[in-house]
Protein backbone atom coordinates (compact mmCIF):
# COMPACT_ATOMS: atom_id res chain seq x y z
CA UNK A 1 0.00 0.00 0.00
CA UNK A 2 1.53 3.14 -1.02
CA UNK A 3 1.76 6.31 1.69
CA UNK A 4 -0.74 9.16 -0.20
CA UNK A 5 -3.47 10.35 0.92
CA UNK A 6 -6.54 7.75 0.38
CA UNK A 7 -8.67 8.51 -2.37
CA UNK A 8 -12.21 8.11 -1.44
CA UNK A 9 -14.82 7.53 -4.50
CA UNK A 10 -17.96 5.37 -5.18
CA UNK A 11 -20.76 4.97 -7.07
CA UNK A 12 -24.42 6.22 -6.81
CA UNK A 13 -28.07 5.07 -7.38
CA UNK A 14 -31.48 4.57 -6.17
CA UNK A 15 -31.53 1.40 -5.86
CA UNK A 16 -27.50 0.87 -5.53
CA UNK A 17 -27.55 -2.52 -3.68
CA UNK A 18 -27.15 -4.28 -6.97
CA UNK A 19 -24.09 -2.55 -8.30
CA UNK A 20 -21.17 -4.03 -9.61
CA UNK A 21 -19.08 -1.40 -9.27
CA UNK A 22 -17.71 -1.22 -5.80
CA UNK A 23 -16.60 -4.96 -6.81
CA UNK A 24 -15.18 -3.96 -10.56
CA UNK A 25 -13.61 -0.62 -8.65
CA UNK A 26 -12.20 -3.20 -6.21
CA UNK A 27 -10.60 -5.24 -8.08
CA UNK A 28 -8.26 -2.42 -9.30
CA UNK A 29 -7.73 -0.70 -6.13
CA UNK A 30 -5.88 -3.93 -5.08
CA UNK A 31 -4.01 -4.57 -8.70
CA UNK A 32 -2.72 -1.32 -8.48
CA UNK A 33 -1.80 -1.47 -4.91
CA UNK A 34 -3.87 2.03 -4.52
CA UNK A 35 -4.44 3.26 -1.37
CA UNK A 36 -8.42 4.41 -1.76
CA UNK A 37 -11.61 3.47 -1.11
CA UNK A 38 -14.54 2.84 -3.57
CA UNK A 39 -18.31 2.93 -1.93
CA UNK A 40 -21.58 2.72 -2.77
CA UNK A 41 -23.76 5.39 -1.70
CA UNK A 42 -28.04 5.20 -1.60
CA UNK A 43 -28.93 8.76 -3.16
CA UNK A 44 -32.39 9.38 -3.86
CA UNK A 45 -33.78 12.23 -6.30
CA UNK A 46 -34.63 14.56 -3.43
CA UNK A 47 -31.01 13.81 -1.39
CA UNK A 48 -29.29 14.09 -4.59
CA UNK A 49 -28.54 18.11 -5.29
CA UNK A 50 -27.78 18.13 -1.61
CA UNK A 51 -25.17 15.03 -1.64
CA UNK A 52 -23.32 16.61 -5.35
CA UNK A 53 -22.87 19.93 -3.41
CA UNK A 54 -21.31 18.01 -0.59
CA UNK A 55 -18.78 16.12 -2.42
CA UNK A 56 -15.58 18.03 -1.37
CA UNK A 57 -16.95 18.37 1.93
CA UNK A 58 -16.76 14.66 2.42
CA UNK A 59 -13.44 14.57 0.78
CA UNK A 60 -15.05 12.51 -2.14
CA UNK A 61 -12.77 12.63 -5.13
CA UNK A 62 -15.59 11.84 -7.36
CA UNK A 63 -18.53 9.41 -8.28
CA UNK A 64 -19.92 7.08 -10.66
CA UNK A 65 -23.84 8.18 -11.37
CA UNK A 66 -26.36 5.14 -12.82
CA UNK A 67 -30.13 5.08 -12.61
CA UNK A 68 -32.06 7.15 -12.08
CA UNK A 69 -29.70 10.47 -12.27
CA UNK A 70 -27.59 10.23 -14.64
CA UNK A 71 -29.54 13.30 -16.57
CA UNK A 72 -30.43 15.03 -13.75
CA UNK A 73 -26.70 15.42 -12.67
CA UNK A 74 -26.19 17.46 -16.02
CA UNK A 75 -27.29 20.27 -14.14
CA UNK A 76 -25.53 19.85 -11.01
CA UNK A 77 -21.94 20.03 -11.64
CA UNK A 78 -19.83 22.65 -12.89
CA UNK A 79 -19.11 21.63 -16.43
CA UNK A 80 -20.37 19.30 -18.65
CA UNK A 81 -17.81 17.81 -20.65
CA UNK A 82 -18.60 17.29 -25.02
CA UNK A 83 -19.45 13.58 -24.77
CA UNK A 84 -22.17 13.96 -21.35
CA UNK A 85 -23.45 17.10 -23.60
CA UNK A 86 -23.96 15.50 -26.58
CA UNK A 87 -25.69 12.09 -24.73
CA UNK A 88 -27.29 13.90 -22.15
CA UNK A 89 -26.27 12.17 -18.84
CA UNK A 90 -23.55 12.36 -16.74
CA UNK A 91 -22.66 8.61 -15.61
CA UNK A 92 -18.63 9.86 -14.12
CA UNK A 93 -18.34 13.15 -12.24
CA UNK A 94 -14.81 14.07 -11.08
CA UNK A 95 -12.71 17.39 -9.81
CA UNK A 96 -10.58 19.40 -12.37
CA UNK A 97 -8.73 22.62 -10.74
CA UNK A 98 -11.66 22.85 -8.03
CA UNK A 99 -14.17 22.89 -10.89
CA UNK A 100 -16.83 19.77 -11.04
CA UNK A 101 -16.90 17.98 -14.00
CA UNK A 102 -19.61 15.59 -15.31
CA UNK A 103 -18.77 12.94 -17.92
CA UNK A 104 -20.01 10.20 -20.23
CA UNK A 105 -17.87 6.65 -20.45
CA UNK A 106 -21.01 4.54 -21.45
CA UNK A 107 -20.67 5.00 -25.53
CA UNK A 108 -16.49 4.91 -24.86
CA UNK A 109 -17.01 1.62 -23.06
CA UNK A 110 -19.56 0.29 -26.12
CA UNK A 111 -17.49 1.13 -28.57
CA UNK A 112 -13.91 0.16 -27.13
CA UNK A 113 -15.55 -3.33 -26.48
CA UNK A 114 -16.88 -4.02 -29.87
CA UNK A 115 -14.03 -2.68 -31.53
CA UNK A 116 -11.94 -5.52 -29.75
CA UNK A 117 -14.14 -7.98 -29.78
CA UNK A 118 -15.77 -8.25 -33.48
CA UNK A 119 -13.90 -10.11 -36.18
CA UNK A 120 -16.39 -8.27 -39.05
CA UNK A 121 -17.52 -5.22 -38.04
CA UNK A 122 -16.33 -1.57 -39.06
CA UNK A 123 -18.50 1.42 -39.24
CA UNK A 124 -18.72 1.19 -42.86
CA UNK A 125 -20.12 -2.00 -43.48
CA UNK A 126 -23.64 -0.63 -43.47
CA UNK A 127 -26.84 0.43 -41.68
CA UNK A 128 -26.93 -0.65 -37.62
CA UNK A 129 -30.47 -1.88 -36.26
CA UNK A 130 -30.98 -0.35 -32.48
CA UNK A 131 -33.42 -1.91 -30.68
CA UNK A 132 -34.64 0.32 -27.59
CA UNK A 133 -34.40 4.43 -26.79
CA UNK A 134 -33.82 4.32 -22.64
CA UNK A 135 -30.80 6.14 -21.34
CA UNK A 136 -28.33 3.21 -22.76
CA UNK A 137 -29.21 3.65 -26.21
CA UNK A 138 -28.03 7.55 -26.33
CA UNK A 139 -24.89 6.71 -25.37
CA UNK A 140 -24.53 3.87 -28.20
CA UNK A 141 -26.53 6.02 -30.85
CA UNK A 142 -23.81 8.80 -30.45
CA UNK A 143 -20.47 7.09 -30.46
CA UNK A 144 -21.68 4.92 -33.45
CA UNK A 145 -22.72 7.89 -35.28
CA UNK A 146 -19.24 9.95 -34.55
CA UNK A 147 -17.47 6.84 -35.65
CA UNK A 148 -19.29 7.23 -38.57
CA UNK A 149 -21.79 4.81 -39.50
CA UNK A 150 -24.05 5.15 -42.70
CA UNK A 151 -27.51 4.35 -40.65
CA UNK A 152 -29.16 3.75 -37.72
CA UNK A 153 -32.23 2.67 -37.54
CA UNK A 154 -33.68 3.09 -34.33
CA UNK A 155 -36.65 1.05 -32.87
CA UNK A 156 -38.70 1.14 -29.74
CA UNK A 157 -42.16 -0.09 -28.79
CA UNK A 158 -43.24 3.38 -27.87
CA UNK A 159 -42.24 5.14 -31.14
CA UNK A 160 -42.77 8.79 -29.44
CA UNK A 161 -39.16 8.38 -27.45
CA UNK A 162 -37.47 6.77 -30.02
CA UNK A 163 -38.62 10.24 -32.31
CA UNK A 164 -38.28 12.04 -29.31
CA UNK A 165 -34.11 10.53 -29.05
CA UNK A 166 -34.04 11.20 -32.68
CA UNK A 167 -35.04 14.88 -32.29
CA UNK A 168 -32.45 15.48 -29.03
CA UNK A 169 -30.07 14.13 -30.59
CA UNK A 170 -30.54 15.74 -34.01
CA UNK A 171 -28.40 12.82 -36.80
CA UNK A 172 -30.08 12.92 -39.84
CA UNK A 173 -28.72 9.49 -40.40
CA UNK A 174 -31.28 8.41 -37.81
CA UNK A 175 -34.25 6.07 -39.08
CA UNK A 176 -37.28 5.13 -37.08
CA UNK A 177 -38.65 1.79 -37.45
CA UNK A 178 -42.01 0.89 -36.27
CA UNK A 179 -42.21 -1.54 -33.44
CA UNK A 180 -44.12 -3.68 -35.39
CA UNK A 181 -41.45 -3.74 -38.65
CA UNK A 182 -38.30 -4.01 -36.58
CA UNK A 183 -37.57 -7.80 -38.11
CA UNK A 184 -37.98 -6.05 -41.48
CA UNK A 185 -35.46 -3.57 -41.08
CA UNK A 186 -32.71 -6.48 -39.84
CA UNK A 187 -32.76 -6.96 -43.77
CA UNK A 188 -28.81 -5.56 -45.07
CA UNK A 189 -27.76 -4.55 -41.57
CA UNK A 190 -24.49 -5.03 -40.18
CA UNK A 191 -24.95 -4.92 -37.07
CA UNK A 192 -27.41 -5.33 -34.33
CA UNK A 193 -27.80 -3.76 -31.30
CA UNK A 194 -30.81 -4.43 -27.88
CA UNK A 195 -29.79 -1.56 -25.65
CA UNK A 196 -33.14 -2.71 -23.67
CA UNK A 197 -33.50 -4.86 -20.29
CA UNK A 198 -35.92 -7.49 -22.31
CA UNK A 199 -34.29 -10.82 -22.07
CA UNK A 200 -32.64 -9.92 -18.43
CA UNK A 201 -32.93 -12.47 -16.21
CA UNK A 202 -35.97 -11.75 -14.57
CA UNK A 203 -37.62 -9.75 -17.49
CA UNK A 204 -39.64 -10.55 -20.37
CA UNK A 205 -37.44 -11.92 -23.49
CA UNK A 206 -36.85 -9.81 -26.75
CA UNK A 207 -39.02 -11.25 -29.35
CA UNK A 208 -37.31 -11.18 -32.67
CA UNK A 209 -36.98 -13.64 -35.60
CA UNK A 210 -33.89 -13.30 -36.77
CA UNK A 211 -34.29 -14.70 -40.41
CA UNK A 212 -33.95 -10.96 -42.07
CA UNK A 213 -30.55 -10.69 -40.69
CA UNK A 214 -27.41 -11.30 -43.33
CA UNK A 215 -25.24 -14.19 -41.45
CA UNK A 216 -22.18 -11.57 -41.41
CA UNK A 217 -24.13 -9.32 -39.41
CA UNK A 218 -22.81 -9.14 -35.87
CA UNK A 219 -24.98 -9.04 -32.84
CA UNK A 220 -24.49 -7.15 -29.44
CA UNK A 221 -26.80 -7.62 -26.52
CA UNK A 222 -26.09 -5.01 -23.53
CA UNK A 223 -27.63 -7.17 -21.22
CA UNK A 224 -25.37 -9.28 -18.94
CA UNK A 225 -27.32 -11.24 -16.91
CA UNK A 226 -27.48 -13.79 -18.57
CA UNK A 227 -24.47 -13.34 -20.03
CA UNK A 228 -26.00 -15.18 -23.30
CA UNK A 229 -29.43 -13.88 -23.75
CA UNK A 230 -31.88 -15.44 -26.07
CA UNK A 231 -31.02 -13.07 -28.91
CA UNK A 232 -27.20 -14.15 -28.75
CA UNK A 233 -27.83 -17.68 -28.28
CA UNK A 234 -30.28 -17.31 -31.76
CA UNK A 235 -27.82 -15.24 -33.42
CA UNK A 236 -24.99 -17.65 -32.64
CA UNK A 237 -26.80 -20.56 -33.72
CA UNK A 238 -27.19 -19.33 -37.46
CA UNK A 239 -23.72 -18.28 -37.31
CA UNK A 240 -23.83 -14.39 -36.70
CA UNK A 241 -20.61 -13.09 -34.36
CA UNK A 242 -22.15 -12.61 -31.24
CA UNK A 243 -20.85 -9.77 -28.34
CA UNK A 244 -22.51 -9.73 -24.87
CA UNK A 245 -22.52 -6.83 -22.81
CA UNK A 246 -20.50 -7.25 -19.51
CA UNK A 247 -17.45 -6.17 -21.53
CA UNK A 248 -19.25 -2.72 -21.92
CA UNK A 249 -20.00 -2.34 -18.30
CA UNK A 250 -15.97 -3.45 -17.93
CA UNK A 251 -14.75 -0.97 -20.80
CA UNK A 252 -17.10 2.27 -19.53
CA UNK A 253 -15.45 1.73 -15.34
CA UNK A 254 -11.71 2.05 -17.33
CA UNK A 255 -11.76 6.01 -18.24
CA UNK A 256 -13.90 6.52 -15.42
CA UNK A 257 -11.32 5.19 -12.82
CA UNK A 258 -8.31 6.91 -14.13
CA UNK A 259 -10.40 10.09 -13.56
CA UNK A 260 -11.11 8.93 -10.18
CA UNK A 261 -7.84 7.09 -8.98
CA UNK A 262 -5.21 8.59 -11.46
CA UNK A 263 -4.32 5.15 -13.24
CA UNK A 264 -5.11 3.69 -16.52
CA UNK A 265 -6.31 -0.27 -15.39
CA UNK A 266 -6.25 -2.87 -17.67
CA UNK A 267 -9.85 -4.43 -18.66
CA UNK A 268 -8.62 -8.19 -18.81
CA UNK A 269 -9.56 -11.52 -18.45
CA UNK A 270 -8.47 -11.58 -14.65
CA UNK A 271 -11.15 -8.95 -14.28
CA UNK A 272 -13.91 -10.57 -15.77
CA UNK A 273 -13.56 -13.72 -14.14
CA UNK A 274 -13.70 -11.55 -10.76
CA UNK A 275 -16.68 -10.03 -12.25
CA UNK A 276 -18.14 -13.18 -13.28
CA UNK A 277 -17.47 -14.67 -9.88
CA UNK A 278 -19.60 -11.70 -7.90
CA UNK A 279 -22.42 -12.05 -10.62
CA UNK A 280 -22.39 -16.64 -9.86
């Protein structure tokens, strides 16, 4: 353990209890041989302006922000940095020369991840099928976009967000697809992407026939519990690359902790077998 000061962070949520991140956070605290502390900390909506202003009081170096206030922490810190504008959340929130900073790691960690992973895919293979508009599909929508793919078409089962995303987000290259004719528009895509929670353990499965799809289309589910969901065991079955998403939720902690902790860790295989341990 090295003699600085200890760096306090953590992560917050309403509900936290489930997080992965004081364990993910862990893990590199002890590689490093870092002398902090990562916690999480139960913020609800009407505690939250309150606990943001009282970061440096508590001699928190910064936080990790998931649901629900990852927009709503836009307007609480200092600076917004381009990639938080242009999503609209803030999901990492650090300290820059006394000023608070709110940033976005979710579409760095998305793209980093498929980047390494996929054998076929580069931006300009052709159109990308999204399949949901929550807060996880901004992030995905925008880094795919800036790294410069034709096409996006964009589904959701209420069409009014998914025009509504469209509209915040302003990409011409954005195409909504009725619920209804999402299987049609698989049809010369290159890539396939369910930013929604359906086919979570617990939750109802996405229900989507797959038969439209070319087989050198590659298919990435966000969801990592299972850690192969019904769409990637379907996709893998008719020979499509398949890329599950705990390597996002891996990829999006890396920028995130440097900011935090001051080092660059290493998303490898040691840490997703931890992670895959704490999730058994």
């Amino acid at each position: 353990m090295n003699n600085k000061e200890k760096i306090i962070a953590g992560v917050i949520g309403d509900p936290i209890s489930h997080s992965l991140s004081p364990c993910l956070h862990g893990y590199w605290l002890s590689k490093y041989n870092i002398n902090g502390e990562y916690k999480a900390f139960h913020v609800t909506s009407a505690e939250l302006p309150s606990f943001i202003k009282s970061l440096n009081e508590k001699s928190i170096a910064g936080i990790n922000v998931t649901v629900p206030h990852k927009e709503d922490v836009l307007k609480l810190v200092d600076k917004v940095d381009e990639k938080a504008r242009k999503i609209g959340a803030v999901n990492t929130v650090y300290f820059e020369k006394g000023k608070m900073i709110g940033s976005n790691t979710d579409g760095i960690g998305f793209l980093t991840h498929l980047k390494q992973t996929t054998k076929r895919w580069k931006a300009e293979n052709g159109p990308v099928v999204i399949i949901g508009a929550g807060g996880a599909a901004r992030a995905v929508l925008v880094s795919l976009l800036d790294d410069g793919v034709p096409e996006v078409r964009l589904t959701n089962r209420t069409k009014e967000r998914a025009e509504n995303l469209k509209k915040e987000i302003d990409y011409k290259r954005i195409h909504i697809i009725d619920w209804e004719a999402r299987e049609d528009a698989l049809d010369g895509a290159a890539l396939v992407v369910n930013v929604t929670t359906l086919g979570m353990t617990g939750q109802r499965p996405l229900e989507l026939s797959l038969d439209n799809l070319p087989k050198s289309a590659s298919v990435y589910d966000i969801v990592y519990s299972p850690l192969e969901t019904e769409l990637l065991k379907n996709a893998r079955n008719r020979g499509n690359e398949t890329i599950d998403g705990l390597g996002m939720l891996l990829h999006q902690a890396a920028p995130g902790f440097k900011k935090l902790f001051g080092v660059d860790p290493n998303v490898d295989q040691g840490l997703r077998d931890h992670i895959l341990r704490a999730l058994s």
